[in-house]
Each structure stands twice: as C-alpha cells, then as structure tokens.
N, C-alpha and C. Protein backbone atom coordinates (compact mmCIF):
# COMPACT_ATOMS: atom_id res chain seq x y z
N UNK A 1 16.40 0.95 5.82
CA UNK A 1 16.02 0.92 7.22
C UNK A 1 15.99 -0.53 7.70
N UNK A 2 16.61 -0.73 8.88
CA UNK A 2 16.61 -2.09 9.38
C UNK A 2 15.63 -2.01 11.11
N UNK A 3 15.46 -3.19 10.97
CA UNK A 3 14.26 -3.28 12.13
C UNK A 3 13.85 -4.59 12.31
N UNK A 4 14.51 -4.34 13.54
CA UNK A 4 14.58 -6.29 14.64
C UNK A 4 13.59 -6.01 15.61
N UNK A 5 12.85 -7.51 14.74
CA UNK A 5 11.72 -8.25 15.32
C UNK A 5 11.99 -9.34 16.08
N UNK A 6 11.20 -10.05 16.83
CA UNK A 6 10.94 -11.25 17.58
C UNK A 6 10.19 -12.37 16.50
N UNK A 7 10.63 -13.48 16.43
CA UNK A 7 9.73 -14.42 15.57
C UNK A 7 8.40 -14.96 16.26
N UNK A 8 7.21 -15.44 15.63
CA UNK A 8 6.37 -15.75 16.17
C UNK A 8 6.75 -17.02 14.75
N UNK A 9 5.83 -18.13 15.37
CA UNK A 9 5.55 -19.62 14.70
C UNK A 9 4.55 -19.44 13.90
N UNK A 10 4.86 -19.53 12.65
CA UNK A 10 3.37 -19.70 11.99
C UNK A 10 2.91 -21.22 11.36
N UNK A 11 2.23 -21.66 12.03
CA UNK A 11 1.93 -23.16 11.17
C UNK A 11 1.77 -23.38 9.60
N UNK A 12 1.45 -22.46 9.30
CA UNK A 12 1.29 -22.59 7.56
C UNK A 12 2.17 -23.20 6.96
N UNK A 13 2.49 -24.44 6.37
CA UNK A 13 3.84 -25.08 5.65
C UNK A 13 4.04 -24.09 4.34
N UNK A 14 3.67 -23.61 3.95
CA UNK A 14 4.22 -22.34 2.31
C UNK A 14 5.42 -21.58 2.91
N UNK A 15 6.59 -21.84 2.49
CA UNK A 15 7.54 -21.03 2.62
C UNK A 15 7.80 -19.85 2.06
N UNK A 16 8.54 -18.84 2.17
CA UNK A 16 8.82 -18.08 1.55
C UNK A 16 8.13 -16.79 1.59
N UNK A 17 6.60 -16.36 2.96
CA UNK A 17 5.86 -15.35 3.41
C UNK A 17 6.30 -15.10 4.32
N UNK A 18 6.29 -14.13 4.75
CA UNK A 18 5.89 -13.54 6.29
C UNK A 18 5.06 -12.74 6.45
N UNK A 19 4.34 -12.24 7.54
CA UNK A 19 3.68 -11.80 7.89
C UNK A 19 4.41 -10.33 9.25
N UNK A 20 3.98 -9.05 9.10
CA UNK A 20 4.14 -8.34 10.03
C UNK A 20 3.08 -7.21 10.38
N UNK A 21 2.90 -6.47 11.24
CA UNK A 21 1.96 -5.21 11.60
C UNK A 21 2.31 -4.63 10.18
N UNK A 22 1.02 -3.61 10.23
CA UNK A 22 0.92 -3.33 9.09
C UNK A 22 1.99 -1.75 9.25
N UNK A 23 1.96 -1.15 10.46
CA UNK A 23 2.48 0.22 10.78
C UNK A 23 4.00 -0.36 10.32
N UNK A 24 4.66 -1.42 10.85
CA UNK A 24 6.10 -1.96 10.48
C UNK A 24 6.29 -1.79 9.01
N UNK A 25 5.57 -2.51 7.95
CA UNK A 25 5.66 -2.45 6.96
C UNK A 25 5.62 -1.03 6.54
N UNK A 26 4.15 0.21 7.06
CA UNK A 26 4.59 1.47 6.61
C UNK A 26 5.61 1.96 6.71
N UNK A 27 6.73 1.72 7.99
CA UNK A 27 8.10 2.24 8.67
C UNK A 27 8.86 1.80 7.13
N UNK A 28 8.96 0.59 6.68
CA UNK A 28 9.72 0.44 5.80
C UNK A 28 9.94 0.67 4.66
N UNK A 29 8.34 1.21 4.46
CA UNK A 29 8.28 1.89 2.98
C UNK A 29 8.38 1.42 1.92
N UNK A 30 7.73 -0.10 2.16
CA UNK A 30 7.35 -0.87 0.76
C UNK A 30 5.98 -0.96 0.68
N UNK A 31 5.24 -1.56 -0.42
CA UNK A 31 4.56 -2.32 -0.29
C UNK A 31 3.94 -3.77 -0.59
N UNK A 32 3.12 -4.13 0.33
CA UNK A 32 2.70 -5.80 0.40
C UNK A 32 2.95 -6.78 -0.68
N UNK A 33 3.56 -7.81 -0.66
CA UNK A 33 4.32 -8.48 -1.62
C UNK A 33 5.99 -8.55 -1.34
N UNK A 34 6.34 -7.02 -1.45
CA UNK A 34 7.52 -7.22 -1.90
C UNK A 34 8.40 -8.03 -0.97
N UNK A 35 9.84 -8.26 -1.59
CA UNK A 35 10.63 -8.98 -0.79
C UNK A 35 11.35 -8.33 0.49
N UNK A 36 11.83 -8.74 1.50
CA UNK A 36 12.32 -8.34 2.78
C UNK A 36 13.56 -9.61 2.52
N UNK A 37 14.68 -9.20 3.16
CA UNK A 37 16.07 -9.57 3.68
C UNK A 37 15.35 -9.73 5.06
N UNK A 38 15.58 -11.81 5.32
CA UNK A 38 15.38 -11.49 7.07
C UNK A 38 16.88 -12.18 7.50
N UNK A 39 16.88 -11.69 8.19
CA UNK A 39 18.55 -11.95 9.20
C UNK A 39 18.64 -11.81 10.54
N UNK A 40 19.78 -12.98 10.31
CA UNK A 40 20.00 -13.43 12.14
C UNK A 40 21.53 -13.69 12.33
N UNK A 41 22.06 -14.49 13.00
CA UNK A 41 23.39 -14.75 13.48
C UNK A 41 23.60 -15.71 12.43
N UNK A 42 22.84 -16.89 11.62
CA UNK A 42 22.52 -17.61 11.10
C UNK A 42 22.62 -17.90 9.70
N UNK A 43 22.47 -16.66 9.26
CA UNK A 43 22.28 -16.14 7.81
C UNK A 43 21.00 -15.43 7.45
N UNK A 44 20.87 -15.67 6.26
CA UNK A 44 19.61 -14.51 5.79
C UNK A 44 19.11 -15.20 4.51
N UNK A 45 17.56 -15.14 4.87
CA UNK A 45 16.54 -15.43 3.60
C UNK A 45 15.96 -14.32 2.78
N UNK A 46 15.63 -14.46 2.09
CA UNK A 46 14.02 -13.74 1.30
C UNK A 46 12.99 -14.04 1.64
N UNK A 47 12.15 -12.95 1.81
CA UNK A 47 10.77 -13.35 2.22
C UNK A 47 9.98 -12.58 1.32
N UNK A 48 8.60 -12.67 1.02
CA UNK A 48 7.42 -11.97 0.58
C UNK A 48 6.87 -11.41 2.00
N UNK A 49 6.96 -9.80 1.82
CA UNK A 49 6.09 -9.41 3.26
C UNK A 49 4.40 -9.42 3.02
N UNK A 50 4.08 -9.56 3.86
CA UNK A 50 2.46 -9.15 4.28
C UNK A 50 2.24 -8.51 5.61
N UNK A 51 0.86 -7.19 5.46
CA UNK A 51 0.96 -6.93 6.80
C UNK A 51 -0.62 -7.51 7.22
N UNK A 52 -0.39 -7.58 8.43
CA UNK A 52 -1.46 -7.94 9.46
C UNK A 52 -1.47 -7.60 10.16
N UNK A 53 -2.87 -7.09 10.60
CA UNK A 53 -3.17 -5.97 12.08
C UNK A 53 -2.94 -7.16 13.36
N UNK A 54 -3.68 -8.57 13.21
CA UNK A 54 -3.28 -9.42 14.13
C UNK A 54 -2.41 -9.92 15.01
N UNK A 55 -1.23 -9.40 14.53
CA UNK A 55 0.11 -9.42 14.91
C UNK A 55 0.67 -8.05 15.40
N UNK A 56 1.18 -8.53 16.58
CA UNK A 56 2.42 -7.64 17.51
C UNK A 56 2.77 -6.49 16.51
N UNK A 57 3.35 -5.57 17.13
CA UNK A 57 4.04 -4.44 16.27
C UNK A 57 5.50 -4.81 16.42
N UNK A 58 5.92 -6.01 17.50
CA UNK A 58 7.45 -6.29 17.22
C UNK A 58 7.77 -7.86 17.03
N UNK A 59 6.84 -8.46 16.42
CA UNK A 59 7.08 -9.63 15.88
C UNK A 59 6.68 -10.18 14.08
N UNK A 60 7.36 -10.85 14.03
CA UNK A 60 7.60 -11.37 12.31
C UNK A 60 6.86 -12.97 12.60
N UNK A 61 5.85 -12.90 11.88
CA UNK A 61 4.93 -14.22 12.02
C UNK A 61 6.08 -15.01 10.60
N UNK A 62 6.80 -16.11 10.96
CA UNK A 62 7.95 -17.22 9.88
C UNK A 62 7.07 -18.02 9.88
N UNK A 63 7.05 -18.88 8.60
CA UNK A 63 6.69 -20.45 9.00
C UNK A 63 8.30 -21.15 8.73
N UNK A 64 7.51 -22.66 9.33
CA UNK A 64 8.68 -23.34 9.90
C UNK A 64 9.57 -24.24 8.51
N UNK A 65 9.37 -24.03 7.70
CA UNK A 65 10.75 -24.13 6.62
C UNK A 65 11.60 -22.66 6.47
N UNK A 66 10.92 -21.56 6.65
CA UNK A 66 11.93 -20.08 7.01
C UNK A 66 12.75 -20.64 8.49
N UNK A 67 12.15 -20.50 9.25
CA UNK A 67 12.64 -20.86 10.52
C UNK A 67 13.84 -21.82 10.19
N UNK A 68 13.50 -22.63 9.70
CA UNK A 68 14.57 -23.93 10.30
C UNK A 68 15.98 -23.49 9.49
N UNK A 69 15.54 -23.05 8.19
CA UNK A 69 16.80 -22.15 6.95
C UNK A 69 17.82 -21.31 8.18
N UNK A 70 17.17 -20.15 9.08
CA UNK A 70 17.60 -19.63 9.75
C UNK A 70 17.82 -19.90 11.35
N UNK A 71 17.62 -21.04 11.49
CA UNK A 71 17.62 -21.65 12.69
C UNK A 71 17.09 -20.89 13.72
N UNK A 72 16.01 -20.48 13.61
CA UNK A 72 15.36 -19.41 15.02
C UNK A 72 14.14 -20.27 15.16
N UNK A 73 13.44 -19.82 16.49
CA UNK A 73 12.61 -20.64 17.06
C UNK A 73 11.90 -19.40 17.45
N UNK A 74 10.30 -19.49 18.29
CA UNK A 74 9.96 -18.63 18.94
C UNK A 74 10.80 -17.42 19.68
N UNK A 75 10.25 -16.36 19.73
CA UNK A 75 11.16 -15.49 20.47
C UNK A 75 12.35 -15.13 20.03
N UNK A 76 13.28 -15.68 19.32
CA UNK A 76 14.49 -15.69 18.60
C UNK A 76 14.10 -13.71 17.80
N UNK A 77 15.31 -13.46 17.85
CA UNK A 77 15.52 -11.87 17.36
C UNK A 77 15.77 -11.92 15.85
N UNK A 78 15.31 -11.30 15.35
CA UNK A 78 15.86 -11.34 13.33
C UNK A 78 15.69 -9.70 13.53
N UNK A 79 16.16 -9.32 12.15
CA UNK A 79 16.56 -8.21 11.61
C UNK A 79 15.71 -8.11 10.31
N UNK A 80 14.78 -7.12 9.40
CA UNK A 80 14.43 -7.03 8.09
C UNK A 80 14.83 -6.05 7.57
N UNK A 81 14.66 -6.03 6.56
CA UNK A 81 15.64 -5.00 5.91
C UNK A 81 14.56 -5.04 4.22
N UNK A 82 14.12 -3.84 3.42
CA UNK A 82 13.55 -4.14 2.29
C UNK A 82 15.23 -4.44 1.17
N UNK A 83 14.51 -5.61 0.17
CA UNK A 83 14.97 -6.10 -0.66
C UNK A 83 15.20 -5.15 -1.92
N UNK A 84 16.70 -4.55 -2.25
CA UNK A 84 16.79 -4.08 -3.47
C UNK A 84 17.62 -4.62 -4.50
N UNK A 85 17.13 -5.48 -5.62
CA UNK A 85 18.11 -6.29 -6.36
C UNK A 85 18.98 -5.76 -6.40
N UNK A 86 19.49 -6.69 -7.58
CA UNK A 86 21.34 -5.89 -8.57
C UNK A 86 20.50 -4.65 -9.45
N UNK A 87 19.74 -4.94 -10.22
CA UNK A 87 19.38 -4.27 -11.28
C UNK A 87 18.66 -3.27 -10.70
N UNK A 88 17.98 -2.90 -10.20
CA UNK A 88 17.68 -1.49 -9.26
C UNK A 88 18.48 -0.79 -8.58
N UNK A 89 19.79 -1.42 -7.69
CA UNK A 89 20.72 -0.83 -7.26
C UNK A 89 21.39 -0.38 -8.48
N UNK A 90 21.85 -0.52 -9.19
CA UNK A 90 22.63 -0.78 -10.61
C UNK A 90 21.53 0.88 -11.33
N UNK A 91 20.74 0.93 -11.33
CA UNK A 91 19.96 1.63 -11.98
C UNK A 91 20.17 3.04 -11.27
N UNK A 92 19.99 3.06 -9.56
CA UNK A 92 20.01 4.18 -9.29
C UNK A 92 21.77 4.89 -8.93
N UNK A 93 22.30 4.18 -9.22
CA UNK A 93 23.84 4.80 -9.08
C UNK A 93 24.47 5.12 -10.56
N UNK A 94 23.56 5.14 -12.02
CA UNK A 94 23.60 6.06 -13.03
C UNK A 94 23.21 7.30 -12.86
C-alpha cells in the first residue's frame, strides 16, 4: 500500500526516523519501528516509522538530513510505502 503525505520539518538532527498519525501507520499494516520506503521525484530513503497522535493524518514529520537526501522542504508531497527486504520477498515467493 502506498500513501502520499505532505512533509512537516522536524528539528531533531537524528536521521533516519519519521514520525506519522498513528491511524496511517494502522492503514499500512506495520508496526512501530519498522522501515518505510519514503519517495519523491528525487529519489527514495529508509526510514524507521513512529506513530504520533500529534501529527496531521496527512503529514510525515522528516528531519532535516532526510529532507535534504530527498530534497523536499515543508509541504513538499512524498509517497511511503512499508519496507520488504530481499530475504522476505525471496522467502514468500517459495
């Protein structure tokens, strides 16, 4: 399942989190921790999700070393997508 968000700024310098509503994360059917595919026109990172009630139901709280990787700014549109390695993909097509 894919599902485009709006970025929000997060000051925190730790790369490599994000933050979203927690109902988003239920839509996607992981849970907290795992990795998310985020994507833009730009390319695409890994992230660790987290949910938070604090946050929008259509925005992705980045901090700004994600951001700058993917060159989006406030407001900027991304795409998430849950993360399934090689070896899990690999596993369920036996």
């Amino acid at each position: 399942m894919v599902i485009n968000l709006k970025v929000k700024e997060s000051p925190i310098t730790k790369n490599g989190v994000a933050r979203i509503h927690i109902d988003i994360l239920q839509k996607l059917g992981i849970d907290k921790g795992k990795n998310v595919a985020v994507s833009c026109g730009n390319g695409s990172i890994l992230v660790h999700i987290y949910a938070d009630d604090l946050i929008e139901k259509n925005l992705i709280s980045l901090r700004p070393g994600d951001r700058k990787k993917l060159r989006v700014r406030s407001g900027d549109e991304v795409s998430i997508v849950p993360f399934i390695g090689v070896k899990k993909r690999f596993q369920k097509t036996l």
